[in-house]
C-alpha atoms as a PDB file:
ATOM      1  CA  UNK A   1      -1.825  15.353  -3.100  1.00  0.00           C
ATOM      2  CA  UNK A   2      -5.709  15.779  -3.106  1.00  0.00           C
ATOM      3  CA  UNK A   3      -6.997  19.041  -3.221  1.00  0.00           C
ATOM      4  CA  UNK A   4     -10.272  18.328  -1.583  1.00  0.00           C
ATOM      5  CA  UNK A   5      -8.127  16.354   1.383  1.00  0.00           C
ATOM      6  CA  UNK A   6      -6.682  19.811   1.464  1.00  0.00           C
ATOM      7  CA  UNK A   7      -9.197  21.739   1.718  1.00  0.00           C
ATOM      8  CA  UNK A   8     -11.241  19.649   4.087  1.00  0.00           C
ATOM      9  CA  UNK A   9      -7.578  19.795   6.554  1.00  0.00           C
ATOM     10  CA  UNK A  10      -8.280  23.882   6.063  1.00  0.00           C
ATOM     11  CA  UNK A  11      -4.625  23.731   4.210  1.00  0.00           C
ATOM     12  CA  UNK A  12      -6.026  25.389   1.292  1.00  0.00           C
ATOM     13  CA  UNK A  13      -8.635  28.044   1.510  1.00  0.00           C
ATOM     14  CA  UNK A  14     -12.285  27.956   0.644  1.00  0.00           C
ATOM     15  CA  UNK A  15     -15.422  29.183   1.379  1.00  0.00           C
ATOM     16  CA  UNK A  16     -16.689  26.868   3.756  1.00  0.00           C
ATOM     17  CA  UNK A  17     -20.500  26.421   4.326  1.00  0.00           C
ATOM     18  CA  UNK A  18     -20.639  23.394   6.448  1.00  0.00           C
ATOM     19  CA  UNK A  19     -18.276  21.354   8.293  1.00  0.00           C
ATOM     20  CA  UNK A  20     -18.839  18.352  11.361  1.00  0.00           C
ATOM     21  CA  UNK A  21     -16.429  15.789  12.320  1.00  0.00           C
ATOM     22  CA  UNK A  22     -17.031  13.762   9.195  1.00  0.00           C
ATOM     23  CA  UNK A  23     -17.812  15.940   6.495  1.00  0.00           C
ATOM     24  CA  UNK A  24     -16.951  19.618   4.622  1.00  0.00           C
ATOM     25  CA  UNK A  25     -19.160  21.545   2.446  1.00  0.00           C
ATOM     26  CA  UNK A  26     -17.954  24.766   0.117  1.00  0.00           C
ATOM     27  CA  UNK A  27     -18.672  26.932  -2.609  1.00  0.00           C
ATOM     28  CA  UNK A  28     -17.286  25.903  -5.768  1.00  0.00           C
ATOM     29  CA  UNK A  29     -14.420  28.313  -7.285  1.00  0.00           C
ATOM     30  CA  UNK A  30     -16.234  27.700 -10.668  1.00  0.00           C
ATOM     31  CA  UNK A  31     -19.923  27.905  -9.998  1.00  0.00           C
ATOM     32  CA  UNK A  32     -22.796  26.556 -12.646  1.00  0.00           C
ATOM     33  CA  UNK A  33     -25.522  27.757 -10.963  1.00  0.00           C
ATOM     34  CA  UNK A  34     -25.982  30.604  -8.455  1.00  0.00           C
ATOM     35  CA  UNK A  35     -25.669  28.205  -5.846  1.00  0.00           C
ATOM     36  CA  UNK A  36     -23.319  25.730  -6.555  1.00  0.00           C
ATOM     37  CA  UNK A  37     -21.700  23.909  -3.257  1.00  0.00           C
ATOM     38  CA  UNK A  38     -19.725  21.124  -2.944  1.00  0.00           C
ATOM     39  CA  UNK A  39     -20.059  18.469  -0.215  1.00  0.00           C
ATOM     40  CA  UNK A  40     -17.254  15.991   0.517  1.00  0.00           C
ATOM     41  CA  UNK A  41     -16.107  13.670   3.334  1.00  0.00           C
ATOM     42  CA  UNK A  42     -13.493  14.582   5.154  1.00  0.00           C
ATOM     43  CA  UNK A  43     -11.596  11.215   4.404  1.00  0.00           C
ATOM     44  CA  UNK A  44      -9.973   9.776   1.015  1.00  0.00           C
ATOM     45  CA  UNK A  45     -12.697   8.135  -1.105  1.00  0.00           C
ATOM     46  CA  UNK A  46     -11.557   8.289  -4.520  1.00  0.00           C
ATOM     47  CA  UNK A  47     -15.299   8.018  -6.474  1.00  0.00           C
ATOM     48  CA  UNK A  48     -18.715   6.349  -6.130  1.00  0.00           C
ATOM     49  CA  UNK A  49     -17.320   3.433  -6.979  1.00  0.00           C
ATOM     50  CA  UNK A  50     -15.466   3.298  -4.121  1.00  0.00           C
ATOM     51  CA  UNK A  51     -18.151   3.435  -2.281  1.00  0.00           C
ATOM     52  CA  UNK A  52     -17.974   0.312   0.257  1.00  0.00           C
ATOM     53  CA  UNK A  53     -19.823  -1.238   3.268  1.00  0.00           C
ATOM     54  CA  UNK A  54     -17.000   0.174   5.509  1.00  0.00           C
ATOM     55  CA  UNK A  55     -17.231   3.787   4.486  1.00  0.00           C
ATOM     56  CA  UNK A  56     -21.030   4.295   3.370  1.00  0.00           C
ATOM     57  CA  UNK A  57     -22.027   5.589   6.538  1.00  0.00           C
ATOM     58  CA  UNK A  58     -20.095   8.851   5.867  1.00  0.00           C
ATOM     59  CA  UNK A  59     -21.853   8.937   2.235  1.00  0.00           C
ATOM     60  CA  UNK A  60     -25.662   8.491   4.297  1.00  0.00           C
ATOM     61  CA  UNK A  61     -24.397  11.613   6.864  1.00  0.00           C
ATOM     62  CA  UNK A  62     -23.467  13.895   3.403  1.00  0.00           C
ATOM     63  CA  UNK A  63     -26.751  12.865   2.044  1.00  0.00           C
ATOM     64  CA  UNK A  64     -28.527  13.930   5.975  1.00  0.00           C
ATOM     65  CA  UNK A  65     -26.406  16.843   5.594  1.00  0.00           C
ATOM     66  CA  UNK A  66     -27.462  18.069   2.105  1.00  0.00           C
ATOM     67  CA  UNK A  67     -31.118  19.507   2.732  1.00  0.00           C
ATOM     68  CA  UNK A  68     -30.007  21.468   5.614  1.00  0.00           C
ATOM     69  CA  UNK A  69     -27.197  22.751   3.321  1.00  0.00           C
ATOM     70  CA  UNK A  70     -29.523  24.287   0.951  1.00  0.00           C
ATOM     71  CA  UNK A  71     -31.666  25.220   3.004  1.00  0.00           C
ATOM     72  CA  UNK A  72     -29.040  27.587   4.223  1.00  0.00           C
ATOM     73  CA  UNK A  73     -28.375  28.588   1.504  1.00  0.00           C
ATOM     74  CA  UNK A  74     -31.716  29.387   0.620  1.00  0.00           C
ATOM     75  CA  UNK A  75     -32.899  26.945  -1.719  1.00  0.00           C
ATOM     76  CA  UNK A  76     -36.541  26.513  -0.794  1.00  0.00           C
ATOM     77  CA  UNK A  77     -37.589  26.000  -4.587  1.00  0.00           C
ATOM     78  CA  UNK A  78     -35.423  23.079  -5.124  1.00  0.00           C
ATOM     79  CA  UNK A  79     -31.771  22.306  -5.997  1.00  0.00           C
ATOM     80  CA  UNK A  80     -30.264  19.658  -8.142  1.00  0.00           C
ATOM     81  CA  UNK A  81     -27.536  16.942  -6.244  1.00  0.00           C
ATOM     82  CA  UNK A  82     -24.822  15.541  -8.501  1.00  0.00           C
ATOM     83  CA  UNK A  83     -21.712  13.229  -8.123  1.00  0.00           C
ATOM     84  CA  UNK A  84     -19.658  12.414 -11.382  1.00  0.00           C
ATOM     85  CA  UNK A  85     -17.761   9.204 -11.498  1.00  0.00           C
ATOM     86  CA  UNK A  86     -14.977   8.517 -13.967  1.00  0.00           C
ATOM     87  CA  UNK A  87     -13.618  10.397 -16.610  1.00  0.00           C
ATOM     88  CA  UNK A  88     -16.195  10.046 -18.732  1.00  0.00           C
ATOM     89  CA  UNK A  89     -18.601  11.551 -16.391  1.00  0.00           C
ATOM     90  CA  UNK A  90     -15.554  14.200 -16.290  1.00  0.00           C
ATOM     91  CA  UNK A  91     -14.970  13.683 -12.564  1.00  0.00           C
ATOM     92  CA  UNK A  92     -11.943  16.164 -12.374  1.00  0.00           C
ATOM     93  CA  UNK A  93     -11.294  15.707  -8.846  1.00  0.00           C
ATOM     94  CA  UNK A  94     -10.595  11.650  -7.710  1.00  0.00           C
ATOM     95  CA  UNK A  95     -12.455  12.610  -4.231  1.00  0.00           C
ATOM     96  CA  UNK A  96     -15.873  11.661  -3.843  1.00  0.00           C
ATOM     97  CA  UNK A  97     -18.347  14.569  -3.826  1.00  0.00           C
ATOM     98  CA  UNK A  98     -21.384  16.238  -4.832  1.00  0.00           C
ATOM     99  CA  UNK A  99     -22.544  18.970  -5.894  1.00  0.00           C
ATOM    100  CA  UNK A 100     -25.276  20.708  -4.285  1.00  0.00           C
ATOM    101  CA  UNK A 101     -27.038  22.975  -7.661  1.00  0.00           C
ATOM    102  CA  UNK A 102     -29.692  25.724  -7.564  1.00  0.00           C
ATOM    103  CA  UNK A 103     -31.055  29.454  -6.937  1.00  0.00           C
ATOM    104  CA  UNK A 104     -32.620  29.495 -10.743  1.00  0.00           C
ATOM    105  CA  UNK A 105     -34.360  27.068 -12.977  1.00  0.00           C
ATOM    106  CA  UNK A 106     -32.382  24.008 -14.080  1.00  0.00           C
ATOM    107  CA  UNK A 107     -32.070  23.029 -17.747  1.00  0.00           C
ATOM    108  CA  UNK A 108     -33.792  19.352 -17.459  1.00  0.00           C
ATOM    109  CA  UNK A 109     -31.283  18.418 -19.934  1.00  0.00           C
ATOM    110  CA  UNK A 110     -28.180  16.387 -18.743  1.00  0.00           C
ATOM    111  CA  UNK A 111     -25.860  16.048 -21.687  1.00  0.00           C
END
């Protein structure tokens, strides 16, 4: 079972911000920012690297989504878009998404 295929089916609960045919957006249950959504498609894509020709269109739509996102949530000085592949990248969740990061100053360190 994936929990974000879940979610997305409304079988587990979250705190949705967004939703269309093809894609769901919610607040993460462990936030690192004051604003910390995540934005998924709807269907089973395990990572970025599963990425393909067939199923990019739904990764261009989440990326069309994303600014109106935070701007709904209020992000009008900028927000930070992440998408962690791999367990070295310590993707904990083998569903593609991003997260959608701001409402304070960013560290510009990554590691």
């Amino acid at each position: 079972m994936c929990i974000f295929c879940e979610i997305a089916k409304k079988s587990v609960p979250s705190q949705a911000v967004f939703e269309n045919d093809t894609i769901f957006a919610f607040r993460d249950i462990n936030p690192q920012a004051p604003v910390h959504i995540l934005v998924i498609p709807k269907t089973h894509i395990a990572s970025v690297d599963a990425i393909t020709a067939e199923n990019s269109k739904v990764v261009a739509e989440i990326f069309e989504a994303i600014p109106k996102i935070a701007a709904n949530a209020g992000l009008a000085n900028g927000y930070r878009v992440i998408s962690n592949c791999g367990a070295d990248a310590c993707q904990s969740v083998k569903h593609l998404h991003f997260h959608i990061l701001g409402g304070k100053q960013l560290s510009e360190t990554m590691a």
